[in-house]
C-alpha atoms as a PDB file:
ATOM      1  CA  UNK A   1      23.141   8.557  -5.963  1.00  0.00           C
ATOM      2  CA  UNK A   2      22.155   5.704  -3.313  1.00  0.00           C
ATOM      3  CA  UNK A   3      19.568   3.668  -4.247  1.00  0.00           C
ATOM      4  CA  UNK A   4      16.810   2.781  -1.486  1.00  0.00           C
ATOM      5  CA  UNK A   5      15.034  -0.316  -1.535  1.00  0.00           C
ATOM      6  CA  UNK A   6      12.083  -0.811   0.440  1.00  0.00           C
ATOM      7  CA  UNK A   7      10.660  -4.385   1.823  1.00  0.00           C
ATOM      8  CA  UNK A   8       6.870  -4.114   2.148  1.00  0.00           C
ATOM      9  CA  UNK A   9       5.984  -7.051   4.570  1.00  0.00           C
ATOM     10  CA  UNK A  10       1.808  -7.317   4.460  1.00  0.00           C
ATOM     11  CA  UNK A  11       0.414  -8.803   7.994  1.00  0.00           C
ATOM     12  CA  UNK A  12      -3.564  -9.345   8.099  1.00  0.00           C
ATOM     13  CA  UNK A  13      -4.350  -9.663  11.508  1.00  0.00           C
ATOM     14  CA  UNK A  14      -7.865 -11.254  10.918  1.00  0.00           C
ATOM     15  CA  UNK A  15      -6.398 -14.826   9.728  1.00  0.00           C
ATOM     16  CA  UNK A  16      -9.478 -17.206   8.069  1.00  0.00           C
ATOM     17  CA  UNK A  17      -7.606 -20.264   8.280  1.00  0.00           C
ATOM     18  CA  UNK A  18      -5.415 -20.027  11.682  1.00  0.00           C
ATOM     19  CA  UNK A  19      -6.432 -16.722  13.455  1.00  0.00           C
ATOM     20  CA  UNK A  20      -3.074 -14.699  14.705  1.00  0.00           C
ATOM     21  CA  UNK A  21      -0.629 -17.007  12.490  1.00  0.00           C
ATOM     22  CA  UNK A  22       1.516 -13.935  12.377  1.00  0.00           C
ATOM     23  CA  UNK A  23       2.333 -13.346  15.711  1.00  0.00           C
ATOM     24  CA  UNK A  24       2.310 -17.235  16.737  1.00  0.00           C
ATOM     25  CA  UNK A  25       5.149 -18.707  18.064  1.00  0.00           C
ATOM     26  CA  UNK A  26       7.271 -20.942  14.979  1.00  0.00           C
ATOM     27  CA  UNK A  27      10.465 -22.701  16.729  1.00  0.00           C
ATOM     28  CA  UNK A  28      10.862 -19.825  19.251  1.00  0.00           C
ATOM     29  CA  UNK A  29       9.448 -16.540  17.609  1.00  0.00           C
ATOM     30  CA  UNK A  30       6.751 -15.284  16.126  1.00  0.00           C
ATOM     31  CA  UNK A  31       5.950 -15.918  12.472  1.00  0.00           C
ATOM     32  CA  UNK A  32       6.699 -12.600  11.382  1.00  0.00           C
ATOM     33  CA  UNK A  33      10.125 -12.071  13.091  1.00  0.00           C
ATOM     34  CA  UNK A  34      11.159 -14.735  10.905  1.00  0.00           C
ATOM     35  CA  UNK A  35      10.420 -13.082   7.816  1.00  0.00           C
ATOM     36  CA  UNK A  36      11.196  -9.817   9.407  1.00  0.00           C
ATOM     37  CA  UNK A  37      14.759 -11.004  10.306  1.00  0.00           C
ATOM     38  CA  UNK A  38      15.498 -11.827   6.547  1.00  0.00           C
ATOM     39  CA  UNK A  39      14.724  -8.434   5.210  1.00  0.00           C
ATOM     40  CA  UNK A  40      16.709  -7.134   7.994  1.00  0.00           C
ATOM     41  CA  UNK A  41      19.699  -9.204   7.010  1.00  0.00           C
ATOM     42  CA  UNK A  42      19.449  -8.529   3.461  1.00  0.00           C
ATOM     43  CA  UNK A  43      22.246  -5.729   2.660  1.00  0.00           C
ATOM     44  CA  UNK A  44      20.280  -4.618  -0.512  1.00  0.00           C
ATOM     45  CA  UNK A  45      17.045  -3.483   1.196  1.00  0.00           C
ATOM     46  CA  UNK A  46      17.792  -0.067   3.216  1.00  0.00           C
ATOM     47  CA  UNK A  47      14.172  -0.227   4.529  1.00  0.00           C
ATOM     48  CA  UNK A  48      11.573  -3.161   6.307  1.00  0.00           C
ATOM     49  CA  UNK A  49       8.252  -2.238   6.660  1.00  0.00           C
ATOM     50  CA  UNK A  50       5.416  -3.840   8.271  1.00  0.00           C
ATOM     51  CA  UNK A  51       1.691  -2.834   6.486  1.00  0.00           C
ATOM     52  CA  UNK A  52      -1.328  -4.470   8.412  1.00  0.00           C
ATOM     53  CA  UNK A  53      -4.567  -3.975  10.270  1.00  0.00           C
ATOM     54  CA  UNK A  54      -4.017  -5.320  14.201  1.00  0.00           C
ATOM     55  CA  UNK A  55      -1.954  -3.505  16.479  1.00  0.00           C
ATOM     56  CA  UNK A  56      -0.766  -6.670  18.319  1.00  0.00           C
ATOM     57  CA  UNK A  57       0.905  -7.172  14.807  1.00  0.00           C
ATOM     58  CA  UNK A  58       2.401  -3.998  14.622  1.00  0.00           C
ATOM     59  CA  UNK A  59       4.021  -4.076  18.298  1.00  0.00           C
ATOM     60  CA  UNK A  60       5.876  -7.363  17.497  1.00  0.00           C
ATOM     61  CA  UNK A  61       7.119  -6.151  14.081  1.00  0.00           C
ATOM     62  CA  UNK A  62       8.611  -2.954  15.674  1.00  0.00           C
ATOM     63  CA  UNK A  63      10.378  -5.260  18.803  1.00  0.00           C
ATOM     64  CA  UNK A  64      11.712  -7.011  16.004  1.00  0.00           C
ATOM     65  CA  UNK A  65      13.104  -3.633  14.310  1.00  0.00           C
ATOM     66  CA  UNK A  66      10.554  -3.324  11.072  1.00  0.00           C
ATOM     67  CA  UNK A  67       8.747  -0.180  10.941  1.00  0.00           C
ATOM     68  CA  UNK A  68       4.941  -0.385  11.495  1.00  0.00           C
ATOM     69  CA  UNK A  69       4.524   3.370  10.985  1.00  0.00           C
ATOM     70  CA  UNK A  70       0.124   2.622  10.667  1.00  0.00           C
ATOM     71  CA  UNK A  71      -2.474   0.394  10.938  1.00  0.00           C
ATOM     72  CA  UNK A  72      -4.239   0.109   7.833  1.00  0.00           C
ATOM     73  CA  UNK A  73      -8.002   0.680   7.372  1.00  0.00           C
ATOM     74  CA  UNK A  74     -10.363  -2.309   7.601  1.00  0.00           C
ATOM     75  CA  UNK A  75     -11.076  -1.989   3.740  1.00  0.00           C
ATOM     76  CA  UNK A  76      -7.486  -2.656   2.643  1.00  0.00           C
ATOM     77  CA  UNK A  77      -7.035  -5.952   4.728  1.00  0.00           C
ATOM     78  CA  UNK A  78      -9.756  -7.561   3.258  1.00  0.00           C
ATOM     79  CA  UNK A  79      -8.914 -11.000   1.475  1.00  0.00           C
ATOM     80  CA  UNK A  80     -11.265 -11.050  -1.163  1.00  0.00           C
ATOM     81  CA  UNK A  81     -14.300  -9.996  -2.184  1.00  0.00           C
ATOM     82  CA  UNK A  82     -16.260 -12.142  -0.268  1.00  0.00           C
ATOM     83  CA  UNK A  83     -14.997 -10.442   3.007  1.00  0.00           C
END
């Protein structure tokens, strides 16, 4: 039996503290290929997935090879319950 092992990477696209912090650029790519590239190179985790509400998000986590398979609905990427 293989065992799968899934890496759920969460992306809010509505930032309150630096709007787009995902998707801007840290020494050459985007914040989220970094962490996108470390799940990739992990040989335990079979699967990198990208969960988050903007599709601008969602298009640089699939360039980067994570699967964005949805966008999720403006209720589950709240921050709090002050949203």
């Amino acid at each position: 039996m293989t065992r799968e092992i899934l890496a759920v990477i969460p992306a809010r696209g509505g930032s309150k503290g630096m709007p787009g912090k995902n998707i801007l650029p840290l020494a050459g790519k985007p914040l989220i290929g970094w962490t996108i590239e470390a799940s990739l190179a992990c040989p335990a985790i079979t699967r990198t997935l990208v969960t988050t509400d903007s599709q601008e998000i969602a298009d640089v986590a699939r360039q980067f090879g994570a699967e964005a398979p949805f966008l999720r609905p403006p209720l589950l990427s709240l921050s709090g319950p002050c949203d």
